[in-house]
C-alpha atoms as a PDB file:
ATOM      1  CA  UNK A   1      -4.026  17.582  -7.428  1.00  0.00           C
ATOM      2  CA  UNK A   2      -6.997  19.403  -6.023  1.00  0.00           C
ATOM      3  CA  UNK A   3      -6.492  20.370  -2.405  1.00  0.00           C
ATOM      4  CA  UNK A   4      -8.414  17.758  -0.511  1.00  0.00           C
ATOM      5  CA  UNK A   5     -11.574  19.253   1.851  1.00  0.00           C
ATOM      6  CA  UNK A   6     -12.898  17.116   4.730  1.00  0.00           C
ATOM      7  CA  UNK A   7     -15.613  15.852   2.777  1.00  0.00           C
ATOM      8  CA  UNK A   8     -13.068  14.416  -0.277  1.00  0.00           C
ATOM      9  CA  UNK A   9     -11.051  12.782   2.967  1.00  0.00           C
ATOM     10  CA  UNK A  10     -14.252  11.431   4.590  1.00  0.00           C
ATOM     11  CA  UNK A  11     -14.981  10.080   1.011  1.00  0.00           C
ATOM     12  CA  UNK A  12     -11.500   8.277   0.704  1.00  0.00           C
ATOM     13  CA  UNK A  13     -12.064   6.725   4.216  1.00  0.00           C
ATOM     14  CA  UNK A  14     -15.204   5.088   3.387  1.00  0.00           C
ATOM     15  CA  UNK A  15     -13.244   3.582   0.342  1.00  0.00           C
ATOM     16  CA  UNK A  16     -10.630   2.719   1.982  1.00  0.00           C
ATOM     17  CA  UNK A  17     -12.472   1.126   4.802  1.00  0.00           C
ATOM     18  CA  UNK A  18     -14.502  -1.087   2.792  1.00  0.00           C
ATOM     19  CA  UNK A  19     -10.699  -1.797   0.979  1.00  0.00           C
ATOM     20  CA  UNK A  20      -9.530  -2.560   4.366  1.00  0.00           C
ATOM     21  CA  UNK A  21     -12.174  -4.964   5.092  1.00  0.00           C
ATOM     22  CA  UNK A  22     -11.323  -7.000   1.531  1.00  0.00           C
ATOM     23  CA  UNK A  23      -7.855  -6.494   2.695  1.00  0.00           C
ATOM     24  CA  UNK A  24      -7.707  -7.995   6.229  1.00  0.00           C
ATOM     25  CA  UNK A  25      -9.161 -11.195   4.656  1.00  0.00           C
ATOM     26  CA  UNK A  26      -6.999 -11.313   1.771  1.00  0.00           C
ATOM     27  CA  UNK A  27      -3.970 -10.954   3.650  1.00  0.00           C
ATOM     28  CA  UNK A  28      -5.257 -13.350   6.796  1.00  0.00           C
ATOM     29  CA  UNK A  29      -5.742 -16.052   3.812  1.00  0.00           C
ATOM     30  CA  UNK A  30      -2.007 -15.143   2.743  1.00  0.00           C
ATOM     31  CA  UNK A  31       0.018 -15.342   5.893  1.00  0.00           C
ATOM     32  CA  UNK A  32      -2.612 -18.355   7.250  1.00  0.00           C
ATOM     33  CA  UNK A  33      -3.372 -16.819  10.509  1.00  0.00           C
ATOM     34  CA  UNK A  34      -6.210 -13.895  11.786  1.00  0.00           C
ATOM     35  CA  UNK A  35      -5.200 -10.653  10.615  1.00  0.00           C
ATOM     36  CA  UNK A  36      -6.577  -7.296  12.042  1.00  0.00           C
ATOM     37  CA  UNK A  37      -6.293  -3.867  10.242  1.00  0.00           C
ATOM     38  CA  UNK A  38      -7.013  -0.417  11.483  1.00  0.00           C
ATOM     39  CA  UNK A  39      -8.788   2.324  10.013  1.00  0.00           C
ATOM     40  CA  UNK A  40      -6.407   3.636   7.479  1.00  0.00           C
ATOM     41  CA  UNK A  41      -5.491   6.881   7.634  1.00  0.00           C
ATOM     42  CA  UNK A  42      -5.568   9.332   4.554  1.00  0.00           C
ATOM     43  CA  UNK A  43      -3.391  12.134   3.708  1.00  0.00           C
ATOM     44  CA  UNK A  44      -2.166  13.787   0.956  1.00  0.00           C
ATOM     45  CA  UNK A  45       1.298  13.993   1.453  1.00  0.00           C
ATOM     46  CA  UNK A  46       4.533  15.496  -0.648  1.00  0.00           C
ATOM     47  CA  UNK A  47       7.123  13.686  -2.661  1.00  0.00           C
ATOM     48  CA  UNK A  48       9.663  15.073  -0.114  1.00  0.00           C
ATOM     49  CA  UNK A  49       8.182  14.028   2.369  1.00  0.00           C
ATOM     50  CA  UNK A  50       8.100  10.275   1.200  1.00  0.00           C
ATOM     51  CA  UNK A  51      11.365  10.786   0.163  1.00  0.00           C
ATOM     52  CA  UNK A  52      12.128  11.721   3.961  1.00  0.00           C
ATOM     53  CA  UNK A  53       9.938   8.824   5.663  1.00  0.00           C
ATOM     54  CA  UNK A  54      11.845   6.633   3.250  1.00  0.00           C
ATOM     55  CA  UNK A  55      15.272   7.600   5.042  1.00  0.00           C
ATOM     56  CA  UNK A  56      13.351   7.139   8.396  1.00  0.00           C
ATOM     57  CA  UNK A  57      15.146   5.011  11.482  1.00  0.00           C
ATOM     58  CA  UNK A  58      16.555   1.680  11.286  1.00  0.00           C
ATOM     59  CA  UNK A  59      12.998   0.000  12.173  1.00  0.00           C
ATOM     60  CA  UNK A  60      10.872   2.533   9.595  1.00  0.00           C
ATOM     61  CA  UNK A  61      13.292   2.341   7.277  1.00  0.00           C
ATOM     62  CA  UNK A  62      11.371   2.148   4.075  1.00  0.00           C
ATOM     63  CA  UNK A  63      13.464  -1.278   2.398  1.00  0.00           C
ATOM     64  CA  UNK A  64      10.563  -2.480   0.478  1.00  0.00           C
ATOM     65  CA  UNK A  65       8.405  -1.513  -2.620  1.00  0.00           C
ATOM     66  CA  UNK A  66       6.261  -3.177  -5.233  1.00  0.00           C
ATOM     67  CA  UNK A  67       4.829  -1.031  -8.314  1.00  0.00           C
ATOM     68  CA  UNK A  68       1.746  -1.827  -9.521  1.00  0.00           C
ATOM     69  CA  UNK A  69       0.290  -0.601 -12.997  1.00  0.00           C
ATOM     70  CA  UNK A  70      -2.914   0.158 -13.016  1.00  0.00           C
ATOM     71  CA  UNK A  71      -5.219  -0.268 -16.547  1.00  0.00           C
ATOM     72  CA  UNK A  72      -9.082   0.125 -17.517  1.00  0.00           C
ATOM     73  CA  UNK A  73     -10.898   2.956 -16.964  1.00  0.00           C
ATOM     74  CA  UNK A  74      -7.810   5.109 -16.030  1.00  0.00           C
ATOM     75  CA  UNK A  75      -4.105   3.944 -16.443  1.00  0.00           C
ATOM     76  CA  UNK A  76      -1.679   4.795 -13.721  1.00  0.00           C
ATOM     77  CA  UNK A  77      -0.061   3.119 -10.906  1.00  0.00           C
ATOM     78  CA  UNK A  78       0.535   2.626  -7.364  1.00  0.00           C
ATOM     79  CA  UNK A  79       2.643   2.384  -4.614  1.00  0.00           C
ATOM     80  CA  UNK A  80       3.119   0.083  -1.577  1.00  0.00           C
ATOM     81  CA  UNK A  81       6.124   0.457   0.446  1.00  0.00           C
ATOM     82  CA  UNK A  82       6.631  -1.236   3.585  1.00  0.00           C
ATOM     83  CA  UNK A  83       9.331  -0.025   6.281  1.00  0.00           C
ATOM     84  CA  UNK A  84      11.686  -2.765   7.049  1.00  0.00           C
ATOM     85  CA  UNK A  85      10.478  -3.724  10.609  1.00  0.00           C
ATOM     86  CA  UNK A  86       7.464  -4.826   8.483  1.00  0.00           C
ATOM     87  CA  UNK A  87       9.017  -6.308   5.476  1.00  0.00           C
ATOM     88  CA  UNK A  88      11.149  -8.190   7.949  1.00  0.00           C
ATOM     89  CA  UNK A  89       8.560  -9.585   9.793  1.00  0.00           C
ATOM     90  CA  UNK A  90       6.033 -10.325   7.217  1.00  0.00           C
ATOM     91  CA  UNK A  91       8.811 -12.738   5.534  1.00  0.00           C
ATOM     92  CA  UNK A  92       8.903 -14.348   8.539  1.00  0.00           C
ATOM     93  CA  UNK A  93       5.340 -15.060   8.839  1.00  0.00           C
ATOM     94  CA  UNK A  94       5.596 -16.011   4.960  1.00  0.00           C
ATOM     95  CA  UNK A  95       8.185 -18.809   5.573  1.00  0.00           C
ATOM     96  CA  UNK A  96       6.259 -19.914   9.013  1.00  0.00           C
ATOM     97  CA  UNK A  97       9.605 -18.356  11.122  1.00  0.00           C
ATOM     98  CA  UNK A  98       9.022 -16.739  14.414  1.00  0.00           C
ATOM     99  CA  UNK A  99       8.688 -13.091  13.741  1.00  0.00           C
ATOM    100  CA  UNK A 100      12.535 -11.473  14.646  1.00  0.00           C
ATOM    101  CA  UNK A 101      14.413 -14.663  12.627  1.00  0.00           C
ATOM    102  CA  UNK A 102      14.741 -12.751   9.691  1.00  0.00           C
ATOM    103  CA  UNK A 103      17.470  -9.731   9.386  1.00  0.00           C
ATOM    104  CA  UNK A 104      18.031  -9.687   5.351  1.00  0.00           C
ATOM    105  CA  UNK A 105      15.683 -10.050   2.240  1.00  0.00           C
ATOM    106  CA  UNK A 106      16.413 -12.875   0.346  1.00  0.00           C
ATOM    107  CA  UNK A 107      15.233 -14.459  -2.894  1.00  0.00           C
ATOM    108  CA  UNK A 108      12.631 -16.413  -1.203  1.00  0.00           C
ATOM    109  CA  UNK A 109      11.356 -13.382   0.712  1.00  0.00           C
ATOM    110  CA  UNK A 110      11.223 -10.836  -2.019  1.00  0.00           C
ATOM    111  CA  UNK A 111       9.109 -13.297  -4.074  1.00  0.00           C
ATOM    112  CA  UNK A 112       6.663 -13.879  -1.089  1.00  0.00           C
ATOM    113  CA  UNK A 113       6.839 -10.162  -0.411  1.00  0.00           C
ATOM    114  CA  UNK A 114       6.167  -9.458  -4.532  1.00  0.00           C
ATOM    115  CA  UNK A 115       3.243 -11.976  -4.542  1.00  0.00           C
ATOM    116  CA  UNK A 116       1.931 -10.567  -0.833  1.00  0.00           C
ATOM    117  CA  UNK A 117       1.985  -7.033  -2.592  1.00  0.00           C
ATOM    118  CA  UNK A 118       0.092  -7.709  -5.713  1.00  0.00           C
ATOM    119  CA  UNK A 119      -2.429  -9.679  -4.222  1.00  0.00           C
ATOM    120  CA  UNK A 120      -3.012  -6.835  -1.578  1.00  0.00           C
ATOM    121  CA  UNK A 121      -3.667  -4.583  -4.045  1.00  0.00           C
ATOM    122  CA  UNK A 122      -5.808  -6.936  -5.840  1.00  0.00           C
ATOM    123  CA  UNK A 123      -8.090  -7.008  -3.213  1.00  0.00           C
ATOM    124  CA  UNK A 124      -8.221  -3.829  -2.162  1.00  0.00           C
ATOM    125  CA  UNK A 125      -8.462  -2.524  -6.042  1.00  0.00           C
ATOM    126  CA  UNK A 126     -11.454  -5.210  -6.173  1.00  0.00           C
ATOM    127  CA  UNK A 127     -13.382  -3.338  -3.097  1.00  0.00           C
ATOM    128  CA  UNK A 128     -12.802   0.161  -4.847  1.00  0.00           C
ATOM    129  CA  UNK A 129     -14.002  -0.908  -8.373  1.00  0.00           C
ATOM    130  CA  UNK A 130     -17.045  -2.540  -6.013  1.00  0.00           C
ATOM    131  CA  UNK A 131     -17.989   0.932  -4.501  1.00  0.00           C
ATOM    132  CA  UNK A 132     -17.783   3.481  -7.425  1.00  0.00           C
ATOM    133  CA  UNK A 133     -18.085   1.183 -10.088  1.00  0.00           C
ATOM    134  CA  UNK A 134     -14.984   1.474 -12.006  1.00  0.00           C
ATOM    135  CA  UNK A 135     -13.228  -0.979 -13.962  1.00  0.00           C
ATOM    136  CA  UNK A 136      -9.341  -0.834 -13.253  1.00  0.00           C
ATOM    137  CA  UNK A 137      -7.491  -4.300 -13.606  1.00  0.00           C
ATOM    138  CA  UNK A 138      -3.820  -4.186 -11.948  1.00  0.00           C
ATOM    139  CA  UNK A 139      -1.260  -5.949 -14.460  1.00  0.00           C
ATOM    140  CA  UNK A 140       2.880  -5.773 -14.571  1.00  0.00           C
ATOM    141  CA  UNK A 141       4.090  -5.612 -10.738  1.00  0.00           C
ATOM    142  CA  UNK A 142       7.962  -4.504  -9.926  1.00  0.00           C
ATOM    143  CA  UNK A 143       9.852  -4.769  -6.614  1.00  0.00           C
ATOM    144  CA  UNK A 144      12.388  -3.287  -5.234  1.00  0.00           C
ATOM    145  CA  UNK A 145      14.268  -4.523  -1.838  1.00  0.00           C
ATOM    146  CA  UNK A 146      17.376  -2.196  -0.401  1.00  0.00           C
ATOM    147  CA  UNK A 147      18.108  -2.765   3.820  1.00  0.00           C
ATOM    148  CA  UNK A 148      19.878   0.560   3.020  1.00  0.00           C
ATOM    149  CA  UNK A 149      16.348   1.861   1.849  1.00  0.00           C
ATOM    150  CA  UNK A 150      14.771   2.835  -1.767  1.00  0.00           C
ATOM    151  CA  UNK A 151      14.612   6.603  -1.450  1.00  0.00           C
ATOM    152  CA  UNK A 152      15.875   6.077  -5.257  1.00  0.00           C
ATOM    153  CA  UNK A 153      13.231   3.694  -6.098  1.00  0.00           C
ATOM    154  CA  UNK A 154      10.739   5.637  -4.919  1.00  0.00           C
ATOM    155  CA  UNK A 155      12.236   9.002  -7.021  1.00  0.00           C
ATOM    156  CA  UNK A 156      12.019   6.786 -10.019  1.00  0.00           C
ATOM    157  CA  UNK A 157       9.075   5.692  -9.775  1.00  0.00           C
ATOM    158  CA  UNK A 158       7.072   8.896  -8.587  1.00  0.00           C
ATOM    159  CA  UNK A 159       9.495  11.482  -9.606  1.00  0.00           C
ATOM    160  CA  UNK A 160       7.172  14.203 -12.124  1.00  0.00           C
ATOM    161  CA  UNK A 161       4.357  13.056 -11.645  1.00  0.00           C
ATOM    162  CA  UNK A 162       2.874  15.379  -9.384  1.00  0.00           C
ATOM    163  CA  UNK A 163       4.207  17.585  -6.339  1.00  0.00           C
ATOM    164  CA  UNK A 164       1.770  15.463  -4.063  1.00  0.00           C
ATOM    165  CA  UNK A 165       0.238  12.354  -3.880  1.00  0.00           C
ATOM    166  CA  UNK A 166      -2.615  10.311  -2.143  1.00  0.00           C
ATOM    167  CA  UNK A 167      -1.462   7.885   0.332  1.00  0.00           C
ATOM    168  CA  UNK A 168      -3.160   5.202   2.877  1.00  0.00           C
ATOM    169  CA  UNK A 169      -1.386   4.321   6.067  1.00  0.00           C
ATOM    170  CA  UNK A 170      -2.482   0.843   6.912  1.00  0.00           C
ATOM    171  CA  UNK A 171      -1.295  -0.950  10.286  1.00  0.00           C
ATOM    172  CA  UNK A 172      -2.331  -4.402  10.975  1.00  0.00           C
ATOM    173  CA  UNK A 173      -2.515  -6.289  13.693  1.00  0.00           C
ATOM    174  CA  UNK A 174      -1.390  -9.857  14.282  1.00  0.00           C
ATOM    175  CA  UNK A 175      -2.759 -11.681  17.275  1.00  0.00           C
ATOM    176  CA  UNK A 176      -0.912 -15.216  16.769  1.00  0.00           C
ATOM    177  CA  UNK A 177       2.792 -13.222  16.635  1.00  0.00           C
ATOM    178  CA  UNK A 178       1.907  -9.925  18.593  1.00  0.00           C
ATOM    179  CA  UNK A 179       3.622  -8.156  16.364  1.00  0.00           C
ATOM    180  CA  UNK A 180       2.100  -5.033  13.909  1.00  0.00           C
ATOM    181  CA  UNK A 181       2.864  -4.176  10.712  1.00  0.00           C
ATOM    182  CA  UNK A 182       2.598  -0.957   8.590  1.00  0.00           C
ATOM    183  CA  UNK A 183       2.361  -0.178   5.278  1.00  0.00           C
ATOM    184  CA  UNK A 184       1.342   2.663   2.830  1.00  0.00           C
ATOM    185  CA  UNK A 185       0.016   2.978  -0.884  1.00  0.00           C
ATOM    186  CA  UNK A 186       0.257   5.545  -3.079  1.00  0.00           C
ATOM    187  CA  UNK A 187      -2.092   6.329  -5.892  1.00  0.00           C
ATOM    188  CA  UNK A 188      -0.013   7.871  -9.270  1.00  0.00           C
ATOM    189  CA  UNK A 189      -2.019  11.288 -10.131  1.00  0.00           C
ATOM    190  CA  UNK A 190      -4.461   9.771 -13.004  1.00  0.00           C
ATOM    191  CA  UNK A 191      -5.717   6.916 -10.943  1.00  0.00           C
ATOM    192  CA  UNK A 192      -5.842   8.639  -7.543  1.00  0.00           C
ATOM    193  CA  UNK A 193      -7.806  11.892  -9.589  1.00  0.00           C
ATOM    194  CA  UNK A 194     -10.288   9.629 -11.262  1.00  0.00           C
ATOM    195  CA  UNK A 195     -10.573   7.322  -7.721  1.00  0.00           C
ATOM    196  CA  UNK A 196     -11.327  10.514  -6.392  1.00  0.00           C
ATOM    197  CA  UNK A 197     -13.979  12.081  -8.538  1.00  0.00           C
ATOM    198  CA  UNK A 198     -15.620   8.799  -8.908  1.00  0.00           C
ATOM    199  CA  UNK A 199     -15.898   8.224  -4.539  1.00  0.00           C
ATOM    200  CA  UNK A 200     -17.088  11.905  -4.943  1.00  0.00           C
ATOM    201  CA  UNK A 201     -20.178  11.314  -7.527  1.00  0.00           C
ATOM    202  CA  UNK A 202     -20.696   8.233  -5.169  1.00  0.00           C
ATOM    203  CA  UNK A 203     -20.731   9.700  -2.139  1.00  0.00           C
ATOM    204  CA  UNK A 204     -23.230  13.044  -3.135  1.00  0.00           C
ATOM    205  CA  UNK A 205     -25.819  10.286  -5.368  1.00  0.00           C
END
């Protein structure tokens, strides 16, 4: 992957902000309450470096993650892992508990969580084909939920692929529960190259 210069990560940001935008709604019409979302942040980061995130603290644990193929114009995949303070808490929100009732993933929450996931990425996929005109359809979606974490997972799924990847820090906000919530995608090599070149050509006319 091409080193990415301050005008490639300015690029990425004005994606992802008009993602973010489709995303806040998206997930507000999910959970049924107002949902806020900060600017993402956008880095490229190393596989060992997920790897290490993914092994984090109790709270940042990363316990969560949904695979997402990616088809159209480019096939590939991506990533959205959420550290289990976050997974946690958005099942609560998803069964209408008080966020802190929930302390392991079951059934019920993994299929909220799966269906959360997909139709996060939906949205946010929808806002990036909007801005640089690409046609890329998400299909087949696989989760995987460890309290222990998915360091494994995440090797599995990434593993080869590239030294480094793209990835989006998101953290939303939500007023009704005062609680926040993080979570990151990551962008397989062919999708997050031809995202790239395509916000590029956008973004120079």
């Amino acid at each position: 992957m091409a080193e990415m210069d301050e005008m490639t990560k300015g690029a990425l940001q004005e994606a992802g902000n008009i993602g973010m935008g489709h995303l806040a709604t998206s997930l507000s019409k999910i959970v049924k309450r107002e949902v806020k979302i900060d600017i993402p942040v956008v880095e490229i980061v190393s596989l060992d470096d997920i790897l290490n995130e993914s092994e984090g603290d109790s709270r940042n644990k990363i316990v969560a993650g949904i695979h997402v193929d990616i088809k159209g114009d480019v096939n590939g995949g991506m990533l959205l892992l959420f550290p289990k303070f976050s997974a946690l808490s958005f099942s609560d929100i998803l069964t209408k508990k008080p966020v802190g009732t929930t302390s392991i993933l079951e059934e019920i929450h993994i299929t909220k969580l799966e269906n959360m996931g997909f139709q996060l990425c939906s949205s946010y996929m929808k806002a990036i084909n909007e801005f640089i005109g690409l046609e890329l359809k998400l299909q087949e979606t696989l989760i995987k939920v460890d309290m222990d974490g998915i360091t494994d997972f995440i090797s599995d799924e990434m593993k080869g692929l590239a030294d480094e990847f793209i990835v989006i820090r998101n953290e939303c906000f939500v007023p009704s529960t005062n609680s926040r919530h993080k979570f990151n995608m990551l962008f397989e090599p062919d999708a997050s190259d031809t995202i790239l070149t395509a916000v590029m050509q956008k973004m120079m006319g």
